[in-house]
N, C-alpha and C. Protein backbone atom coordinates (compact mmCIF):
# COMPACT_ATOMS: atom_id res chain seq x y z
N UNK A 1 -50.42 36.05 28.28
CA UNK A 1 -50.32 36.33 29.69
C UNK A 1 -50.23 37.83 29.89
N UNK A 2 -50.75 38.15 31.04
CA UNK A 2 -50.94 39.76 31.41
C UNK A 2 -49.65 40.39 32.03
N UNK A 3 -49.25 41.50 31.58
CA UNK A 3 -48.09 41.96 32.23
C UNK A 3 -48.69 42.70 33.51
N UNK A 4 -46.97 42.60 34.24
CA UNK A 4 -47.70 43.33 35.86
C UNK A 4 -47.94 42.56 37.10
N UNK A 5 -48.16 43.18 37.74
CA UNK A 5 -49.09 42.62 38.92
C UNK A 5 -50.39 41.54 39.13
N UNK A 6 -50.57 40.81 39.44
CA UNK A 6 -51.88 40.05 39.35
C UNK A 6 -52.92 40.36 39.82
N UNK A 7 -54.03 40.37 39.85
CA UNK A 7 -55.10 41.51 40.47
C UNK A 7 -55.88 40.35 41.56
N UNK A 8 -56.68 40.67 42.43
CA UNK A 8 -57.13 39.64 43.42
C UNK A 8 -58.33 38.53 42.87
N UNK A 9 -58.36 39.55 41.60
CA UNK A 9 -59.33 38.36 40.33
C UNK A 9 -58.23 37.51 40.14
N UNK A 10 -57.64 37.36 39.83
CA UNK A 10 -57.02 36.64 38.96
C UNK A 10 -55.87 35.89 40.09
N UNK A 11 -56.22 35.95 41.25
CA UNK A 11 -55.41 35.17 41.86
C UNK A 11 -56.64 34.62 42.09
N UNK A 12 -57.69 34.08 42.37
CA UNK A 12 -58.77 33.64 42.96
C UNK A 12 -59.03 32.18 41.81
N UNK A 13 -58.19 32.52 40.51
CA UNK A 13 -59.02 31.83 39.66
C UNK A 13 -58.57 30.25 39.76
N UNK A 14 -58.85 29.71 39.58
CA UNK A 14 -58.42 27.88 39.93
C UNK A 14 -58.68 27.25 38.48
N UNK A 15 -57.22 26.90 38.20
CA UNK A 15 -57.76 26.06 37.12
C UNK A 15 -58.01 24.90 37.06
N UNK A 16 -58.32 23.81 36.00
CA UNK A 16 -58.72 22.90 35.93
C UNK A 16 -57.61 21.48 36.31
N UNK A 17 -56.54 22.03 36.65
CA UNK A 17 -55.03 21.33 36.69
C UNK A 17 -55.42 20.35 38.32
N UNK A 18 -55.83 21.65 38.83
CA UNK A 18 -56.03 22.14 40.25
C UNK A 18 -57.35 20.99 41.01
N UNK A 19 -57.92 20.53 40.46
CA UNK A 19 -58.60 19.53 41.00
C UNK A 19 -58.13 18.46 40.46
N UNK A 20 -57.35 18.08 39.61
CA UNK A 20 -56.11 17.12 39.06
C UNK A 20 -57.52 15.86 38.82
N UNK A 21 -58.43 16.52 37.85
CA UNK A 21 -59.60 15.37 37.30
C UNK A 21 -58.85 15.95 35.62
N UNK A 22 -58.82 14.16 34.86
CA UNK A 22 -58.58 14.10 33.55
C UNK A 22 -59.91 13.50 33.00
N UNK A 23 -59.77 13.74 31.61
CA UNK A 23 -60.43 13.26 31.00
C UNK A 23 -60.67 12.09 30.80
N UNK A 24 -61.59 11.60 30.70
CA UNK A 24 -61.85 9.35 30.31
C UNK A 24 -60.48 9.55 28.85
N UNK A 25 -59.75 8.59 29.20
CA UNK A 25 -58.70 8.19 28.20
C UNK A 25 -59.30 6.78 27.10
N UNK A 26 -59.78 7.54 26.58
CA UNK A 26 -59.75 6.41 25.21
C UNK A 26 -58.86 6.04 24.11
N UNK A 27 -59.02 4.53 23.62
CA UNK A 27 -58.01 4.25 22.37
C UNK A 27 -58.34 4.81 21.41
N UNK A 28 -57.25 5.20 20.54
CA UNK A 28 -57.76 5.90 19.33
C UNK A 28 -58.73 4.57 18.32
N UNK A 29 -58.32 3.75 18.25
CA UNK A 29 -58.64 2.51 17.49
C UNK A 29 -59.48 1.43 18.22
N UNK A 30 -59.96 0.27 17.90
CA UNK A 30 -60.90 -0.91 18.41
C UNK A 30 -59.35 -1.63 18.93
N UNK A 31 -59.17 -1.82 20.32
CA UNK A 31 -58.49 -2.82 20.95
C UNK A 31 -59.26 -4.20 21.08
N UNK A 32 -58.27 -5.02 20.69
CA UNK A 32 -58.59 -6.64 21.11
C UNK A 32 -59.18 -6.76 22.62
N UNK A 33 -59.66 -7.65 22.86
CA UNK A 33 -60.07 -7.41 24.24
C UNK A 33 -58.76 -8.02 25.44
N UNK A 34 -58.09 -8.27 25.14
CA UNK A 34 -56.92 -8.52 25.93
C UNK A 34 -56.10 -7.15 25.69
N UNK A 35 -55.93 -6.53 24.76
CA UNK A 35 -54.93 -5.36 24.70
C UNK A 35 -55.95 -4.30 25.70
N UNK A 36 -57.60 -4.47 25.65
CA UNK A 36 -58.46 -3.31 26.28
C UNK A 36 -57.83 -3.57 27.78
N UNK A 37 -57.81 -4.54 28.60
CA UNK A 37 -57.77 -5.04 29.36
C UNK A 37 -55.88 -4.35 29.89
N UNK A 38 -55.08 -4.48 29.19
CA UNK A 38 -53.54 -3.90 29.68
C UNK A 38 -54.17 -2.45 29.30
N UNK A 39 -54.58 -1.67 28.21
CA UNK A 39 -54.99 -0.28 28.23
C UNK A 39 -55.75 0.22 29.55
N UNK A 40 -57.03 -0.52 29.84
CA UNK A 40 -57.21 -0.17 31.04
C UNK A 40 -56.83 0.31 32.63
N UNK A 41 -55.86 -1.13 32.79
CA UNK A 41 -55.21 -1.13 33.78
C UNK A 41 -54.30 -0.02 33.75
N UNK A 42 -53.41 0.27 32.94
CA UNK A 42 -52.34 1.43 32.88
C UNK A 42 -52.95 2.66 33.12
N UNK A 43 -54.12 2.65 32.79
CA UNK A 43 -55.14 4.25 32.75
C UNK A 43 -55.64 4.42 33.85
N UNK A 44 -55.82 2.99 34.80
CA UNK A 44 -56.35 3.28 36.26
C UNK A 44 -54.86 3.70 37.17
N UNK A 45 -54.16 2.78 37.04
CA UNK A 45 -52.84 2.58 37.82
C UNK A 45 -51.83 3.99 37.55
N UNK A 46 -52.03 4.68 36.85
CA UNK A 46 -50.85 5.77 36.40
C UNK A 46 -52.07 6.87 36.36
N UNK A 47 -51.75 7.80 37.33
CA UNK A 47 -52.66 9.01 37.04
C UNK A 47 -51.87 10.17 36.26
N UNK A 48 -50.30 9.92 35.90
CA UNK A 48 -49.84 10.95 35.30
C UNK A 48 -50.08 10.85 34.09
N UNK A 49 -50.66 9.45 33.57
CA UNK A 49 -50.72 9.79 31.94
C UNK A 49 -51.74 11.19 31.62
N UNK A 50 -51.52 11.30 30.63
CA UNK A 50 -52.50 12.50 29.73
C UNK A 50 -52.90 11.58 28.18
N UNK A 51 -53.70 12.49 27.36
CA UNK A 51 -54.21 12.38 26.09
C UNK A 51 -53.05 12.21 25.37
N UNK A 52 -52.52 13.12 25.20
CA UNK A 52 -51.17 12.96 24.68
C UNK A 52 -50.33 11.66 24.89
N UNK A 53 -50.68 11.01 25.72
CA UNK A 53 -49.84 9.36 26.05
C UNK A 53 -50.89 8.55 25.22
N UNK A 54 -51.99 8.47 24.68
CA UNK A 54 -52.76 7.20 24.23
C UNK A 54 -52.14 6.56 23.59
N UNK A 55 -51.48 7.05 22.13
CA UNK A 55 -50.87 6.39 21.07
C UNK A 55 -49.45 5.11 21.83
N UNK A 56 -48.69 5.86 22.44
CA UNK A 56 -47.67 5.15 23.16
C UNK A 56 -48.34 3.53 24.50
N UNK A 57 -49.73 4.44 24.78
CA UNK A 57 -50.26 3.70 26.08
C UNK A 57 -51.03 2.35 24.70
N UNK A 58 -51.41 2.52 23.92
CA UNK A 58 -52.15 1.53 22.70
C UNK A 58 -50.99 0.92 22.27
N UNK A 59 -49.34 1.43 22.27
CA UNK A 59 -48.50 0.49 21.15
C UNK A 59 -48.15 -0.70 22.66
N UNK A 60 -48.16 0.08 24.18
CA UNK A 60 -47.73 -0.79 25.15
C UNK A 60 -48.36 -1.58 25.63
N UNK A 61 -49.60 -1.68 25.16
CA UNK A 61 -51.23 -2.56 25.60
C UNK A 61 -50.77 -3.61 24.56
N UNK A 62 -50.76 -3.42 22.92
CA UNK A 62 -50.44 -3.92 22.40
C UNK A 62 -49.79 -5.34 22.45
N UNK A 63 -48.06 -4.83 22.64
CA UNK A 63 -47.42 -4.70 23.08
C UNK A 63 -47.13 -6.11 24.39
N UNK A 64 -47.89 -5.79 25.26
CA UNK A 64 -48.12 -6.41 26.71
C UNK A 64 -48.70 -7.87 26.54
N UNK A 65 -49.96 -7.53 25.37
CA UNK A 65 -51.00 -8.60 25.53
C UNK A 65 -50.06 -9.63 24.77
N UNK A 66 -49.68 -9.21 23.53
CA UNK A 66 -48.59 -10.08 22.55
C UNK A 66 -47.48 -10.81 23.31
N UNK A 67 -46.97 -10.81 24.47
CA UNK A 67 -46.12 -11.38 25.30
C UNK A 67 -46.74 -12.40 26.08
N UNK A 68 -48.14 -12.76 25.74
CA UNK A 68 -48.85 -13.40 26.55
C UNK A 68 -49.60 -14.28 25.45
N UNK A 69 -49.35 -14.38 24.44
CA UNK A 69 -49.69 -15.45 23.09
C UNK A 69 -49.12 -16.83 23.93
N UNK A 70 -49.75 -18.28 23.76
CA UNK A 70 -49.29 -18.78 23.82
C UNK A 70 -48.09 -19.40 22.41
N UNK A 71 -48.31 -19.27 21.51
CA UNK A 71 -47.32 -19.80 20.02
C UNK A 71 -46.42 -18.54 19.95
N UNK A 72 -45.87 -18.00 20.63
CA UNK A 72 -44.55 -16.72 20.69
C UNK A 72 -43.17 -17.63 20.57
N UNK A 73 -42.53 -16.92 20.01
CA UNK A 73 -41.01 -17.50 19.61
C UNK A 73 -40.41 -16.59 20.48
N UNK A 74 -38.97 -17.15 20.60
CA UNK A 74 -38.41 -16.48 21.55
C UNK A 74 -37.68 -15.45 20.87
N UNK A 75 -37.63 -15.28 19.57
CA UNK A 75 -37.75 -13.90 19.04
C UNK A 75 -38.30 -12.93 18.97
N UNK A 76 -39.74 -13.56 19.31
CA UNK A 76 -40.60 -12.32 19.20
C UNK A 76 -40.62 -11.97 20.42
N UNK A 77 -40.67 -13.14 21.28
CA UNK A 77 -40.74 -11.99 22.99
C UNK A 77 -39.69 -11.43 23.09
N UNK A 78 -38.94 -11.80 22.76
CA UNK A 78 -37.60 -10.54 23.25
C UNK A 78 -38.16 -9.24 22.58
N UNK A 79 -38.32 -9.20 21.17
CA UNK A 79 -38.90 -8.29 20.22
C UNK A 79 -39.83 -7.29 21.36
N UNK A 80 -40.58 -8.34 21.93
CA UNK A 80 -41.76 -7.39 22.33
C UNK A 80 -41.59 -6.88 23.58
N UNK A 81 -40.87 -7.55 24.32
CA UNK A 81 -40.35 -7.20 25.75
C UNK A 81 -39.13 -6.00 25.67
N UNK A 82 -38.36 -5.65 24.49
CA UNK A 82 -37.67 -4.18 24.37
C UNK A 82 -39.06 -3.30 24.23
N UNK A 83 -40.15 -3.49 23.26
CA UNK A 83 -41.04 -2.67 23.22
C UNK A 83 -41.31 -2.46 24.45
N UNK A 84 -42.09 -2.97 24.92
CA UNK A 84 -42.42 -2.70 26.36
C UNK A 84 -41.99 -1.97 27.47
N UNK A 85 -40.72 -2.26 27.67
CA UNK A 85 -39.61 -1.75 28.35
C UNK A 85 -39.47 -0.31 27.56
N UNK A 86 -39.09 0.16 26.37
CA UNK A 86 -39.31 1.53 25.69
C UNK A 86 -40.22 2.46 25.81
N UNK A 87 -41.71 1.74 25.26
CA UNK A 87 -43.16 2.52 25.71
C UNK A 87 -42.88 2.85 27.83
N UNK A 88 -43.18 1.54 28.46
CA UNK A 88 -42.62 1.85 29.57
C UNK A 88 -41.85 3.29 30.22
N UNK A 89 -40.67 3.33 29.90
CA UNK A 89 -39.71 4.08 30.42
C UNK A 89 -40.16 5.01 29.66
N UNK A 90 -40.63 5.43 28.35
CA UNK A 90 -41.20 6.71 27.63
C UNK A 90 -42.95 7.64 28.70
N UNK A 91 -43.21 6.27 29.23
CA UNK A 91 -44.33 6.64 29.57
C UNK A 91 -44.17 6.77 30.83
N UNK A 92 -43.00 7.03 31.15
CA UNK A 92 -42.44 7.26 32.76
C UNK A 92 -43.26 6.00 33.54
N UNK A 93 -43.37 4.98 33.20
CA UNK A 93 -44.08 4.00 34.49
C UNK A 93 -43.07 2.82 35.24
N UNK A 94 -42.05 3.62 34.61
CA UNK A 94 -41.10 2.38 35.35
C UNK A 94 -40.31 2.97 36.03
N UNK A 95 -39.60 1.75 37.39
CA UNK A 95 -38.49 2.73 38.51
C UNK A 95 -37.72 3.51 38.44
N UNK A 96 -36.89 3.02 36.60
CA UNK A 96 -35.62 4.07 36.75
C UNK A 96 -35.83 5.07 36.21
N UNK A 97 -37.34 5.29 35.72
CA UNK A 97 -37.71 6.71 34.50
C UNK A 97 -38.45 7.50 35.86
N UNK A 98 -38.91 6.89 36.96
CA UNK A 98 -39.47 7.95 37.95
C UNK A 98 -38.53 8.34 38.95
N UNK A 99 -37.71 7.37 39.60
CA UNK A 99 -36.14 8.14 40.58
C UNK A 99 -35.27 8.73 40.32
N UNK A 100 -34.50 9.42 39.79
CA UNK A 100 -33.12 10.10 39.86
C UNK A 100 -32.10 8.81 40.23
N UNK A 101 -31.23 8.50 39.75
CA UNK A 101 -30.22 7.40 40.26
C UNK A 101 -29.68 7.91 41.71
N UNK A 102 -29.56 9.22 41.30
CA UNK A 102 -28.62 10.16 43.11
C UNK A 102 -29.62 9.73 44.33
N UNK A 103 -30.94 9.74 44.02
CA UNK A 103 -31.81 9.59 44.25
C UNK A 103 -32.05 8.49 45.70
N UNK A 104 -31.97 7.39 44.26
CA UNK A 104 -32.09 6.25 44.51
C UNK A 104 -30.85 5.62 45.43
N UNK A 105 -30.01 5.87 44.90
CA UNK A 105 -28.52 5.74 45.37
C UNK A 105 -28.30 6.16 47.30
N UNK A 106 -29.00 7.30 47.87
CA UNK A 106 -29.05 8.08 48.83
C UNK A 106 -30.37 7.26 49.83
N UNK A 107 -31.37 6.53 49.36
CA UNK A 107 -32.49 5.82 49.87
C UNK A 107 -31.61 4.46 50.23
N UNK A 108 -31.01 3.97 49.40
CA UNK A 108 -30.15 2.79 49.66
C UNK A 108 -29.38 2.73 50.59
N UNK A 109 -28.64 4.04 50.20
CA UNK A 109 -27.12 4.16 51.41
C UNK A 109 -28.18 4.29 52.94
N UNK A 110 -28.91 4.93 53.11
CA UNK A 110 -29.52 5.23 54.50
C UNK A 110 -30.36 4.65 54.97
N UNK A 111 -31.10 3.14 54.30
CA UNK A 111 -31.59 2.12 54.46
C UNK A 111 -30.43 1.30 54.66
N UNK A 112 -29.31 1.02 54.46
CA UNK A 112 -28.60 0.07 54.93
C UNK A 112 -27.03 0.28 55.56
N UNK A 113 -27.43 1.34 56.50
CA UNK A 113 -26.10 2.39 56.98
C UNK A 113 -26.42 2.52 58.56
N UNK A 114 -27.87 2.41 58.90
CA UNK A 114 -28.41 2.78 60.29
C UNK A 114 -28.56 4.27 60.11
N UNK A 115 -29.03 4.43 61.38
CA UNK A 115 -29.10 6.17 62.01
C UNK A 115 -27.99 6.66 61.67
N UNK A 116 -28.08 7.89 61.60
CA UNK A 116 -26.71 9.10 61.20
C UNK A 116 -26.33 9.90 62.55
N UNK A 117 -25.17 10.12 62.90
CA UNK A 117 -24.79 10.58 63.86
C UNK A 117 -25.90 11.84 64.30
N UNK A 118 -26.14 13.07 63.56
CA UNK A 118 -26.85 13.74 64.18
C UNK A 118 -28.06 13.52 64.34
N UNK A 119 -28.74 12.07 63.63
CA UNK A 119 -30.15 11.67 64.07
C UNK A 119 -30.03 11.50 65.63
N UNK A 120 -28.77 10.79 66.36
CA UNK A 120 -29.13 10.21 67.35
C UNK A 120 -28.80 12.02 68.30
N UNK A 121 -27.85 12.54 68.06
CA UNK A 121 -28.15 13.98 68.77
C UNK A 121 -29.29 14.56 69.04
N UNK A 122 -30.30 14.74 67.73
CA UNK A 122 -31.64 15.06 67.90
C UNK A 122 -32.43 14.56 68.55
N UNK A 123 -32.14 12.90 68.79
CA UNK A 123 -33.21 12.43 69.25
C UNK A 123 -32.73 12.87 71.25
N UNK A 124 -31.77 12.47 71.52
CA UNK A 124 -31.05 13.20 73.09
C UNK A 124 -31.89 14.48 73.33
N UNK A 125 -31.65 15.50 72.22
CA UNK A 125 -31.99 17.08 72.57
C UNK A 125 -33.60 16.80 72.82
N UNK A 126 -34.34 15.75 72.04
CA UNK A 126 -35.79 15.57 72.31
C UNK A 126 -36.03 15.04 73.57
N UNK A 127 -35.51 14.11 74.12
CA UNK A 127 -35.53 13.21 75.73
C UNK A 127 -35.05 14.44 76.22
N UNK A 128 -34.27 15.14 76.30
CA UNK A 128 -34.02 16.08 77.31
C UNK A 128 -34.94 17.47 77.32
N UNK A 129 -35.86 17.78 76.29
CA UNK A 129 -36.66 18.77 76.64
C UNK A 129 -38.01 17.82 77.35
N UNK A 130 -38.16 16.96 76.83
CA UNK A 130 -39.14 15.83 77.24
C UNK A 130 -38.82 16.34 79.21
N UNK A 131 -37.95 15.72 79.33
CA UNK A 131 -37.59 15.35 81.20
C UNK A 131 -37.65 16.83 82.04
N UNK A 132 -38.15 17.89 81.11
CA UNK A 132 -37.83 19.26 81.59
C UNK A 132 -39.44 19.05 82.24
């Protein structure tokens, strides 16, 4: 990186981040056609993955389709349903890996609290420039 000032070149320049287009995400390996099928979907549905997620996005395709065997023991789905839940939350696609709990906690309280005292002030100060 250049020390200094930035020059009006170099503020002009746009990178490739900046039209937020990724690359086609491929498996590293031949997926079953049921695991292609959960790989897919995750690659349409999540635009934050990157390249760097395939390996994790292939163990959770994996992973996904194997929970859907019909001859599964209930060892193994549990087995495979922590996987899931791990890749998941690693791959940020689940609720509590994308909210903040404070977050979440503050959406709750004010969904089931009503209006807040100075909402309803604001809304008065609005009817009364309104009637002017």
């Amino acid at each position: 990186m250049k020390r200094g000032r930035l020059s009006a070149a170099d503020l002009s320049i746009v990178t490739l981040d900046a039209t937020n287009n990724r690359p086609k995400l491929n498996p590293l390996r031949p997926l079953k056609s049921d695991e292609k099928v959960f790989f897919d979907l995750l690659i349409c549905e999540h635009a934050h993955l990157r390249r760097g997620d395939v390996p994790l996005i292939m163990g959770l395709a994996r992973a996904s389709a194997g929970l859907f065997k019909p001859d599964i023991t209930v060892e193994e789905f549990e087995k495979l349903s922590r996987i899931c839940m791990s890749y998941s939350t690693r791959l940020r696609i689940t609720p509590q890996s994308r909210v903040h709990p404070t977050t979440l906690g503050r959406r709750y309280a004010d969904q089931h609290t009503g209006p807040k005292p100075w909402d309803r002030i604001r809304d008065e100060a609005d009817n009364d420039d309104e009637d002017k």
